[in-house]
PDB file of N, CA and C in Angstrom:
ATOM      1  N   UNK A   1     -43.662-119.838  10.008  1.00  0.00           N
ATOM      2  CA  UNK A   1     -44.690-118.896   9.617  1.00  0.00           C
ATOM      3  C   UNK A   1     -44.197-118.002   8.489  1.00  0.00           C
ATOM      4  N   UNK A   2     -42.824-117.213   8.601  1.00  0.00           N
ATOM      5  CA  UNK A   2     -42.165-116.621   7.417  1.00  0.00           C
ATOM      6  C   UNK A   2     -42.007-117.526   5.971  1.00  0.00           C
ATOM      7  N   UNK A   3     -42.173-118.627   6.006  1.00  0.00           N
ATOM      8  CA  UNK A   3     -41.944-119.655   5.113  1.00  0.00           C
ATOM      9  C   UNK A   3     -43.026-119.780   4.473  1.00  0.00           C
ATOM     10  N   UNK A   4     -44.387-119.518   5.115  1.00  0.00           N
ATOM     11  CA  UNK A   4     -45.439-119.535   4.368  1.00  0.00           C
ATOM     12  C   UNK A   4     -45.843-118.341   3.809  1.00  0.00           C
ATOM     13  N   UNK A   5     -45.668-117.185   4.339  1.00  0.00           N
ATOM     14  CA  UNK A   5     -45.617-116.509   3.583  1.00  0.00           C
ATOM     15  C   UNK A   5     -44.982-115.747   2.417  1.00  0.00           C
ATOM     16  N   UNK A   6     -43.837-116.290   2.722  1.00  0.00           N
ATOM     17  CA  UNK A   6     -42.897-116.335   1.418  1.00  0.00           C
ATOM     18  C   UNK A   6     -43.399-117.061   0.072  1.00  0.00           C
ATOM     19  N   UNK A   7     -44.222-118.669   0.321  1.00  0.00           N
ATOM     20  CA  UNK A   7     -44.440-119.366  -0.712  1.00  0.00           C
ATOM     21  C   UNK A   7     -45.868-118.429  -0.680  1.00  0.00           C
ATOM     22  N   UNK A   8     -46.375-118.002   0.106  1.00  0.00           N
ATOM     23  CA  UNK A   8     -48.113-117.658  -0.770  1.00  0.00           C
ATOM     24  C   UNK A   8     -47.765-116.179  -1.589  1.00  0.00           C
ATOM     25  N   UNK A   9     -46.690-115.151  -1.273  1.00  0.00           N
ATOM     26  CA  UNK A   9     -46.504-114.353  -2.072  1.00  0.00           C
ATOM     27  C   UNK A   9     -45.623-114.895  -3.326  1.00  0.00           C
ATOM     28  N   UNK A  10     -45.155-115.952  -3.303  1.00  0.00           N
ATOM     29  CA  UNK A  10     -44.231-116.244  -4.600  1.00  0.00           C
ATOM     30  C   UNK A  10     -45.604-116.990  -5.703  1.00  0.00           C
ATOM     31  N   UNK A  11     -46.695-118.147  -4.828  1.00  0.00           N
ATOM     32  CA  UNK A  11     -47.562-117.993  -5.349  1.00  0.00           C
ATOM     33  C   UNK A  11     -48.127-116.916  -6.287  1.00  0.00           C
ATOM     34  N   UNK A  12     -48.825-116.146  -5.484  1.00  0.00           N
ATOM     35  CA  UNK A  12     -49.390-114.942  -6.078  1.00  0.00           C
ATOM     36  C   UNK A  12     -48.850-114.480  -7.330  1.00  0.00           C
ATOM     37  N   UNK A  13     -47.473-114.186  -7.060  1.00  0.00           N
ATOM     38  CA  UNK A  13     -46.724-113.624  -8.090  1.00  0.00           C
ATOM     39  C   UNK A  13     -46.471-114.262  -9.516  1.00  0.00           C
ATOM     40  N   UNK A  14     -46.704-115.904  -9.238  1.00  0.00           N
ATOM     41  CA  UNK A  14     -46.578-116.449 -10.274  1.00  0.00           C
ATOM     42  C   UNK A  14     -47.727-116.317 -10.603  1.00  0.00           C
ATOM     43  N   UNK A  15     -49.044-116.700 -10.443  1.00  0.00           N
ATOM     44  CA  UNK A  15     -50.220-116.523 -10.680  1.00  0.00           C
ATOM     45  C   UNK A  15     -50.523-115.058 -11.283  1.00  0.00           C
ATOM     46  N   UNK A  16     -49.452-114.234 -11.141  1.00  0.00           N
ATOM     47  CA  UNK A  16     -49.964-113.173 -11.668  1.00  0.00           C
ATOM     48  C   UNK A  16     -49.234-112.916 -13.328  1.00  0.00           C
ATOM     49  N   UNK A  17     -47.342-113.504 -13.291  1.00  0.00           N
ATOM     50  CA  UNK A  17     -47.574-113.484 -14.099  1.00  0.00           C
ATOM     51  C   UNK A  17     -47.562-114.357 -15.028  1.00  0.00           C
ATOM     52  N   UNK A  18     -48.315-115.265 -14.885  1.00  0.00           N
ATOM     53  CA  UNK A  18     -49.188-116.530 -15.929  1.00  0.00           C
ATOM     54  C   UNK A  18     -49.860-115.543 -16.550  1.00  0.00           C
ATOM     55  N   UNK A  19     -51.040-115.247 -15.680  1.00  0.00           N
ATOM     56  CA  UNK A  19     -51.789-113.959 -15.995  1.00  0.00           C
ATOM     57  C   UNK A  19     -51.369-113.167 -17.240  1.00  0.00           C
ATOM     58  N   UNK A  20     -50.344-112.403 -17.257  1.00  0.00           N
ATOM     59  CA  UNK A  20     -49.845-111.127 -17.860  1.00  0.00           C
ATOM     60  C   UNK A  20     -49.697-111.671 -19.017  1.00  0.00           C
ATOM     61  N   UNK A  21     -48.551-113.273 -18.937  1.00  0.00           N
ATOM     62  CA  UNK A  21     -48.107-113.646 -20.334  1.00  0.00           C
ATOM     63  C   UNK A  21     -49.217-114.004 -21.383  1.00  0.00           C
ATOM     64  N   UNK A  22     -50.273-114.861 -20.695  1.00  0.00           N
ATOM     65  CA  UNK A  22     -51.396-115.647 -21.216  1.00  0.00           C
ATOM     66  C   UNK A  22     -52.343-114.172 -21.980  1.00  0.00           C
ATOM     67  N   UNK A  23     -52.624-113.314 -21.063  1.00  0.00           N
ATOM     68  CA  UNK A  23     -53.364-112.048 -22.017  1.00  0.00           C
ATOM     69  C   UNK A  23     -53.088-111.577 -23.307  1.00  0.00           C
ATOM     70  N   UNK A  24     -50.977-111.039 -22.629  1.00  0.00           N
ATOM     71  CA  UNK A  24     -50.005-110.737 -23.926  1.00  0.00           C
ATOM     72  C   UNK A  24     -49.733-111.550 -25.022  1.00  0.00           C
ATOM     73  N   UNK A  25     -50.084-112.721 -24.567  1.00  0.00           N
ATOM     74  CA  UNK A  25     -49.789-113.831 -25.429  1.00  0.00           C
ATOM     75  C   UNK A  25     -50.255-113.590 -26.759  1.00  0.00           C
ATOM     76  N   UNK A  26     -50.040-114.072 -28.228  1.00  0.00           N
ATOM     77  CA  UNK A  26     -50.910-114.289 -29.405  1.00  0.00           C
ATOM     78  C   UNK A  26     -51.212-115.722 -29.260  1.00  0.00           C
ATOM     79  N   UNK A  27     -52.569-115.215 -29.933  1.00  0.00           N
ATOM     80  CA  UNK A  27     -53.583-116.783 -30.161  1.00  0.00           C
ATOM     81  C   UNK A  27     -53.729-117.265 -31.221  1.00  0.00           C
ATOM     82  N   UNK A  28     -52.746-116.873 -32.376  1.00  0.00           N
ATOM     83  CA  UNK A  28     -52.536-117.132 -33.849  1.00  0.00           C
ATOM     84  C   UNK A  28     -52.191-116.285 -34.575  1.00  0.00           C
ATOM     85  N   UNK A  29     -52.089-116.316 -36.186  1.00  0.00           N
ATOM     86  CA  UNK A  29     -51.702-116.007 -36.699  1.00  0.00           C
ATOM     87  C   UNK A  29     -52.386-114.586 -36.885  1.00  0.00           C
ATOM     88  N   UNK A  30     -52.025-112.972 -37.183  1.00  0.00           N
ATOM     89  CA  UNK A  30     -52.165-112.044 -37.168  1.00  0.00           C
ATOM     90  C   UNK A  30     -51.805-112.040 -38.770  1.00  0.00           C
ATOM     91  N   UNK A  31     -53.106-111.685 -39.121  1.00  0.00           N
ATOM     92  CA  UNK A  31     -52.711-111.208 -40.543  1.00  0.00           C
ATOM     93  C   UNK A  31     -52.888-109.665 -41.211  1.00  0.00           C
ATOM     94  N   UNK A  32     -51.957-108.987 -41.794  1.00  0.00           N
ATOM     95  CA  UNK A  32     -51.959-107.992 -42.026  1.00  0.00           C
ATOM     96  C   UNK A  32     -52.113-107.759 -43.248  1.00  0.00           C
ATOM     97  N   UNK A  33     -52.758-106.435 -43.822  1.00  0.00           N
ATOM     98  CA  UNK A  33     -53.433-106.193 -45.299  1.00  0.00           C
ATOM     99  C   UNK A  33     -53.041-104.870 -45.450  1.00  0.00           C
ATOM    100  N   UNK A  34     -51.957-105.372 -46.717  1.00  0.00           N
ATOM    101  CA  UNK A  34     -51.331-104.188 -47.083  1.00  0.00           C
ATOM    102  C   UNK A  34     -52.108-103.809 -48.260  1.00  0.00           C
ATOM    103  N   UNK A  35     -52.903-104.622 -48.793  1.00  0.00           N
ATOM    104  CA  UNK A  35     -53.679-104.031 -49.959  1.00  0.00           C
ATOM    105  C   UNK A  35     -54.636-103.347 -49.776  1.00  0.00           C
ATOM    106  N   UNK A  36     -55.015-102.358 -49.997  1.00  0.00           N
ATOM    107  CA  UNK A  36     -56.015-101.460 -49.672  1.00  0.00           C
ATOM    108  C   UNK A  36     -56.790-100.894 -51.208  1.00  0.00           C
ATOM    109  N   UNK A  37     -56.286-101.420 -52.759  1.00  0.00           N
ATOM    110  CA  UNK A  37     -57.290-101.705 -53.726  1.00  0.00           C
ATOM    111  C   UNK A  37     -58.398-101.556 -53.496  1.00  0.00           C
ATOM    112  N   UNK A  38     -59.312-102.860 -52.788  1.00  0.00           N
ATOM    113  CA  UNK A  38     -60.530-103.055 -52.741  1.00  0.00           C
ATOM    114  C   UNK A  38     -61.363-102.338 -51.892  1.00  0.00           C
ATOM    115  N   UNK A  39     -61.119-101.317 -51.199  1.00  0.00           N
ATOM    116  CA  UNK A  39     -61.477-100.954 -50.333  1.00  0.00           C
ATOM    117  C   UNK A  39     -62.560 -99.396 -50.652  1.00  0.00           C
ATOM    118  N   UNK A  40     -63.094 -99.576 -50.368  1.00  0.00           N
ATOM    119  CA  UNK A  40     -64.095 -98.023 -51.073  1.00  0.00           C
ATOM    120  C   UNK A  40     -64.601 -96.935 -49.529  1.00  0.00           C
ATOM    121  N   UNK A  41     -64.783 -96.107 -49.817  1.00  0.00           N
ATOM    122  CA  UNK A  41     -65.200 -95.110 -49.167  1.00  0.00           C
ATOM    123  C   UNK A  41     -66.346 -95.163 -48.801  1.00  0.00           C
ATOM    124  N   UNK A  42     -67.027 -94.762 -47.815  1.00  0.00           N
ATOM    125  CA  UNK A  42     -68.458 -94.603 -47.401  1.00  0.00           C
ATOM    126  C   UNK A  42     -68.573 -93.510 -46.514  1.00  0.00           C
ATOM    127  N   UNK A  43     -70.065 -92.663 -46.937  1.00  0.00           N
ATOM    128  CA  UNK A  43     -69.797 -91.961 -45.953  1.00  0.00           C
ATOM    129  C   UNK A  43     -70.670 -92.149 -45.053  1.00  0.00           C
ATOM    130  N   UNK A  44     -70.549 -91.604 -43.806  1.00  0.00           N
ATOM    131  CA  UNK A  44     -71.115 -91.555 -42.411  1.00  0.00           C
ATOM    132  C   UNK A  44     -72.862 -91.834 -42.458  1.00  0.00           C
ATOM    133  N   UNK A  45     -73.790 -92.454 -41.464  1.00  0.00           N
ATOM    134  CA  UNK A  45     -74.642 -92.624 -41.602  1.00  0.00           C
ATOM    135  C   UNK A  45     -75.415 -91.021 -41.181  1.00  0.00           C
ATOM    136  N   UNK A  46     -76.444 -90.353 -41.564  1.00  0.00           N
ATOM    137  CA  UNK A  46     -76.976 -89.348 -41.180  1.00  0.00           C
ATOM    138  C   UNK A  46     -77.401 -89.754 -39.647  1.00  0.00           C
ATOM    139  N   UNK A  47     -77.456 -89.009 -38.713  1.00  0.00           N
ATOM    140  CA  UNK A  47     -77.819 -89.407 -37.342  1.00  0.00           C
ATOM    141  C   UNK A  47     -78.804 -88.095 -36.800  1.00  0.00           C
ATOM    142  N   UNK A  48     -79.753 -88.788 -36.408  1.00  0.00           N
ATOM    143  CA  UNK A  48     -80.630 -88.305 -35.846  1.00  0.00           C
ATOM    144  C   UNK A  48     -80.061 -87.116 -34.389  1.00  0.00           C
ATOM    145  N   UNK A  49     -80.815 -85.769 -34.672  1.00  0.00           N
ATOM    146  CA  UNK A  49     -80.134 -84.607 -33.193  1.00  0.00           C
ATOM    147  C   UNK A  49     -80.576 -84.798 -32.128  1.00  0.00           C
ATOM    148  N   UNK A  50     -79.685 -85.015 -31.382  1.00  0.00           N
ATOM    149  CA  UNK A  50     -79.944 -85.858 -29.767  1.00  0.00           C
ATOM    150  C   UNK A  50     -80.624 -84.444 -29.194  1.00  0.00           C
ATOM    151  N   UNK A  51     -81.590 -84.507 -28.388  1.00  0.00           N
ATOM    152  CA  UNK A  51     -82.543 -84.512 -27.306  1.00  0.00           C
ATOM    153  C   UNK A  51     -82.030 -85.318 -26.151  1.00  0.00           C
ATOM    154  N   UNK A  52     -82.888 -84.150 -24.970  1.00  0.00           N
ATOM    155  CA  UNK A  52     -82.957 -84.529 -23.649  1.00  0.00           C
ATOM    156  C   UNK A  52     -82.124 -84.122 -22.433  1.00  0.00           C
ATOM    157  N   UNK A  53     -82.273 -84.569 -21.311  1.00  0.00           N
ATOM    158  CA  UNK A  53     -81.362 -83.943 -20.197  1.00  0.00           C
ATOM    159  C   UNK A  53     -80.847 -84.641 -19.462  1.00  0.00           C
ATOM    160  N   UNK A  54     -79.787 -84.409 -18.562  1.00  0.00           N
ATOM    161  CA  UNK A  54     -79.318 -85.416 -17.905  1.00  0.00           C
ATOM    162  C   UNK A  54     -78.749 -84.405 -16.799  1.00  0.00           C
ATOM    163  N   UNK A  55     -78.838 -85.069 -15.261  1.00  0.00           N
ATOM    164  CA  UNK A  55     -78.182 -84.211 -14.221  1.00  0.00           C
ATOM    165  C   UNK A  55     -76.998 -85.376 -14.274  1.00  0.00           C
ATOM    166  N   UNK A  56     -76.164 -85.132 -13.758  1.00  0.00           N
ATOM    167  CA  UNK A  56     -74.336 -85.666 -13.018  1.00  0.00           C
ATOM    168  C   UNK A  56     -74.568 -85.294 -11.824  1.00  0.00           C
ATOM    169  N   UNK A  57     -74.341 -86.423 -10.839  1.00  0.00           N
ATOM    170  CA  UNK A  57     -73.804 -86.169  -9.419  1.00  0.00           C
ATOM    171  C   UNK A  57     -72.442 -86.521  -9.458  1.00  0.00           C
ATOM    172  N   UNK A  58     -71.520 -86.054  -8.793  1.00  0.00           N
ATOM    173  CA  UNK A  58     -70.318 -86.758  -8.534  1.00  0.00           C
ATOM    174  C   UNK A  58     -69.709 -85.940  -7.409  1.00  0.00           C
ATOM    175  N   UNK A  59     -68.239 -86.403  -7.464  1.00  0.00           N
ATOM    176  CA  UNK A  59     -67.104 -85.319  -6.450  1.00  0.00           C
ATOM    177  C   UNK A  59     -66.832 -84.161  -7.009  1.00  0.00           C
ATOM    178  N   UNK A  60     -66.755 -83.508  -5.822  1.00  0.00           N
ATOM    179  CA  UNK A  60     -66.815 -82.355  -5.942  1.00  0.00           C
ATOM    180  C   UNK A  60     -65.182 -81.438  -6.571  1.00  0.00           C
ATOM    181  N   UNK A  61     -64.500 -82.788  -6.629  1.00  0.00           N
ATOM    182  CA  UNK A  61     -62.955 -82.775  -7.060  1.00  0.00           C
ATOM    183  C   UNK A  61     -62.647 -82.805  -8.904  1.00  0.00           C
ATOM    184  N   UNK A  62     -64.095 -83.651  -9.330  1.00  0.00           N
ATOM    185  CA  UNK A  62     -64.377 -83.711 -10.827  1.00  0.00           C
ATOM    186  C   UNK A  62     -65.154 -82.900 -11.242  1.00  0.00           C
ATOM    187  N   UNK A  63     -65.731 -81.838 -10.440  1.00  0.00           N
ATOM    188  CA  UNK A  63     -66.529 -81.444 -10.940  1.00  0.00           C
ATOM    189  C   UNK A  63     -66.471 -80.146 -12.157  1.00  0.00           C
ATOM    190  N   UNK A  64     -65.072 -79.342 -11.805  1.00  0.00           N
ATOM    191  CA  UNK A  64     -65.139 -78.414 -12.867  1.00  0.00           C
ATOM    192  C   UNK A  64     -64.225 -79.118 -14.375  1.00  0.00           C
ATOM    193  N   UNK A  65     -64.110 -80.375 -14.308  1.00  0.00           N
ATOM    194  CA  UNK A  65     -64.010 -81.362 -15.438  1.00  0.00           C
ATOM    195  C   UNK A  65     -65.240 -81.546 -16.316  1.00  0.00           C
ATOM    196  N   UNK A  66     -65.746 -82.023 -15.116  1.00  0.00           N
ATOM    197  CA  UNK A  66     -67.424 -82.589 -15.823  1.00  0.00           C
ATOM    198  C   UNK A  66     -68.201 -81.420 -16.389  1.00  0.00           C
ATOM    199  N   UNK A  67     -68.310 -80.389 -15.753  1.00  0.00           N
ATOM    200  CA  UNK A  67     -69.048 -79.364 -16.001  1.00  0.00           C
ATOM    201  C   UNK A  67     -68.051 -78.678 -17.809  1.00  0.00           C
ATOM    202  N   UNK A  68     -67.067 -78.439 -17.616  1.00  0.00           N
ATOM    203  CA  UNK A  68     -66.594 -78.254 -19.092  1.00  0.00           C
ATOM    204  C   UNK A  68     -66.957 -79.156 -20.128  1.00  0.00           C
ATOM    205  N   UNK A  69     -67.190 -80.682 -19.695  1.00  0.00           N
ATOM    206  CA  UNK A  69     -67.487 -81.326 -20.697  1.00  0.00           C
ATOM    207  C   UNK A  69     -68.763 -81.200 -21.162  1.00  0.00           C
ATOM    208  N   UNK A  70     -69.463 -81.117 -20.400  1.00  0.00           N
ATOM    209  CA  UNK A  70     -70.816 -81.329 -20.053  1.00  0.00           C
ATOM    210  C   UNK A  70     -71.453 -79.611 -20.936  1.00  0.00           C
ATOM    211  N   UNK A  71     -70.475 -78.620 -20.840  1.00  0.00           N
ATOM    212  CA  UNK A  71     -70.442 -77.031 -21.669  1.00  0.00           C
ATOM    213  C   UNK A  71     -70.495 -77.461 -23.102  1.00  0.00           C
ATOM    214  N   UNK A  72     -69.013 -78.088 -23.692  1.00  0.00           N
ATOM    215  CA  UNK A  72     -68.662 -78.600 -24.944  1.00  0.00           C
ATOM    216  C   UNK A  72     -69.855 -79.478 -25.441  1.00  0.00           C
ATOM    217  N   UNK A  73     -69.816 -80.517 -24.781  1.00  0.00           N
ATOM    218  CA  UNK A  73     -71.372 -81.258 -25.609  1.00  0.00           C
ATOM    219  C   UNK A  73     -72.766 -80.562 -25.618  1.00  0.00           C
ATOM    220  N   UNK A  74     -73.032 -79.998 -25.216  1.00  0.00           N
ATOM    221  CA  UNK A  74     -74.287 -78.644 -25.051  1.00  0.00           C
ATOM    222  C   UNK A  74     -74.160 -77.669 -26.307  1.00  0.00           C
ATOM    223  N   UNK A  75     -72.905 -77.751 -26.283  1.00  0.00           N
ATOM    224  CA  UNK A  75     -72.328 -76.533 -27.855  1.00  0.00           C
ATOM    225  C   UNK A  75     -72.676 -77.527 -28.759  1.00  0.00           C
ATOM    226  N   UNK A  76     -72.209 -78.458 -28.705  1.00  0.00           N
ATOM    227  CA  UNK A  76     -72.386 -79.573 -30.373  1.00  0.00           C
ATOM    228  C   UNK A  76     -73.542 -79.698 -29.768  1.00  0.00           C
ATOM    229  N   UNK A  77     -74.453 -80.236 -29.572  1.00  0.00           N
ATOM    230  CA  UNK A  77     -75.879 -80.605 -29.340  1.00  0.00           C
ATOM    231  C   UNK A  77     -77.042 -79.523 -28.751  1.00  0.00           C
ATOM    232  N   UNK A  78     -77.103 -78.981 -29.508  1.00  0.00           N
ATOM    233  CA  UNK A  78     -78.137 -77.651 -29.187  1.00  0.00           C
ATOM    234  C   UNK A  78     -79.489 -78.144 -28.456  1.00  0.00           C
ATOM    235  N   UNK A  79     -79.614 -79.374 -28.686  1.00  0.00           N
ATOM    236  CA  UNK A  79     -80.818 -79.840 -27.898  1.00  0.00           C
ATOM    237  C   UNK A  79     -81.193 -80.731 -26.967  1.00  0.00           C
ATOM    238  N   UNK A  80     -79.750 -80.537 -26.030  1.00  0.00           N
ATOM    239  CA  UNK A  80     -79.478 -81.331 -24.898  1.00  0.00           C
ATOM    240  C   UNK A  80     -79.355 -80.404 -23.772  1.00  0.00           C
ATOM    241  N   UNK A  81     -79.513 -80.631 -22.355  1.00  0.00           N
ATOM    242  CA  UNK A  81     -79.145 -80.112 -21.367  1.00  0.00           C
ATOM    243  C   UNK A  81     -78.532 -81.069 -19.969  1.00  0.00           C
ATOM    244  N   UNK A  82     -77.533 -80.724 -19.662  1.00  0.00           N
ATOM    245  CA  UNK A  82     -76.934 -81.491 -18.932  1.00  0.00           C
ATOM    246  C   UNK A  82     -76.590 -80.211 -17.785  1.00  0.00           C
ATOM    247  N   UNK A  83     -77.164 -80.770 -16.496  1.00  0.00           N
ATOM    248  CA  UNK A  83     -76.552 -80.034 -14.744  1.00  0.00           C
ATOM    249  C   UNK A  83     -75.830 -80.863 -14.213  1.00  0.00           C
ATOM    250  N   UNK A  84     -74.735 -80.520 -14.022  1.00  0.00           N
ATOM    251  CA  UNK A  84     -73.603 -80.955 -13.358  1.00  0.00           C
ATOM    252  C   UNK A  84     -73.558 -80.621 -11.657  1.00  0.00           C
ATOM    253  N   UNK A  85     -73.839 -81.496 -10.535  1.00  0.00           N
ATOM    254  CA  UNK A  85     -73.705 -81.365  -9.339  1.00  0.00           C
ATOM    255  C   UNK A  85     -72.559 -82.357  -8.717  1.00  0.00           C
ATOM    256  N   UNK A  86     -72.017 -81.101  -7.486  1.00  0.00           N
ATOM    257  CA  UNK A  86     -71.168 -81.678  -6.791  1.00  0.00           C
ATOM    258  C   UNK A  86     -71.191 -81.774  -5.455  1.00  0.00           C
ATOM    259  N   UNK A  87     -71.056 -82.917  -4.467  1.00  0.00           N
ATOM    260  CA  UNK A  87     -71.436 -82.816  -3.433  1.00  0.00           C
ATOM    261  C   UNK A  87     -70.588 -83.785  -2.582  1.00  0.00           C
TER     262      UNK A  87
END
């Protein structure tokens, strides 16, 4: 019985890292561009001022996270409202 579980965790382990290498792996050639000549500037698209509201439920452990964030984007977006609840 110890024998099998020895091979299904050595399993696993290999299976895992096949896994790791195959992700890390490269899938070809990576080419890098040091020339930056051709390259021009643009600027940002104009974007329309967000509207609307949104409540957050969550834990009550995130909540004075969420609620600061939820302060900060209210400052940049004057025409949003977001309530943050915790429960």
């Amino acid at each position: 019985m110890l024998k099998n579980g020895k091979f299904s965790l050595l399993a696993v382990l290999l299976f895992l890292l096949i896994g790791l290498l195959a992700a890390c792996g490269s899938g070809g050639e990576a080419k890098a561009s040091t020339d930056n000549s051709d390259k021009t500037e643009t600027e940002p698209a104009e974007t329309e001022e967000l509207t609307g509201s949104v409540i957050i439920s969550g834990s009550s452990a995130m909540q004075p996270l969420v609620a600061a964030a939820a302060e900060e984007f209210m400052n940049q977006n004057p025409g949003t409202d977001i309530q943050v609840n915790a429960g």
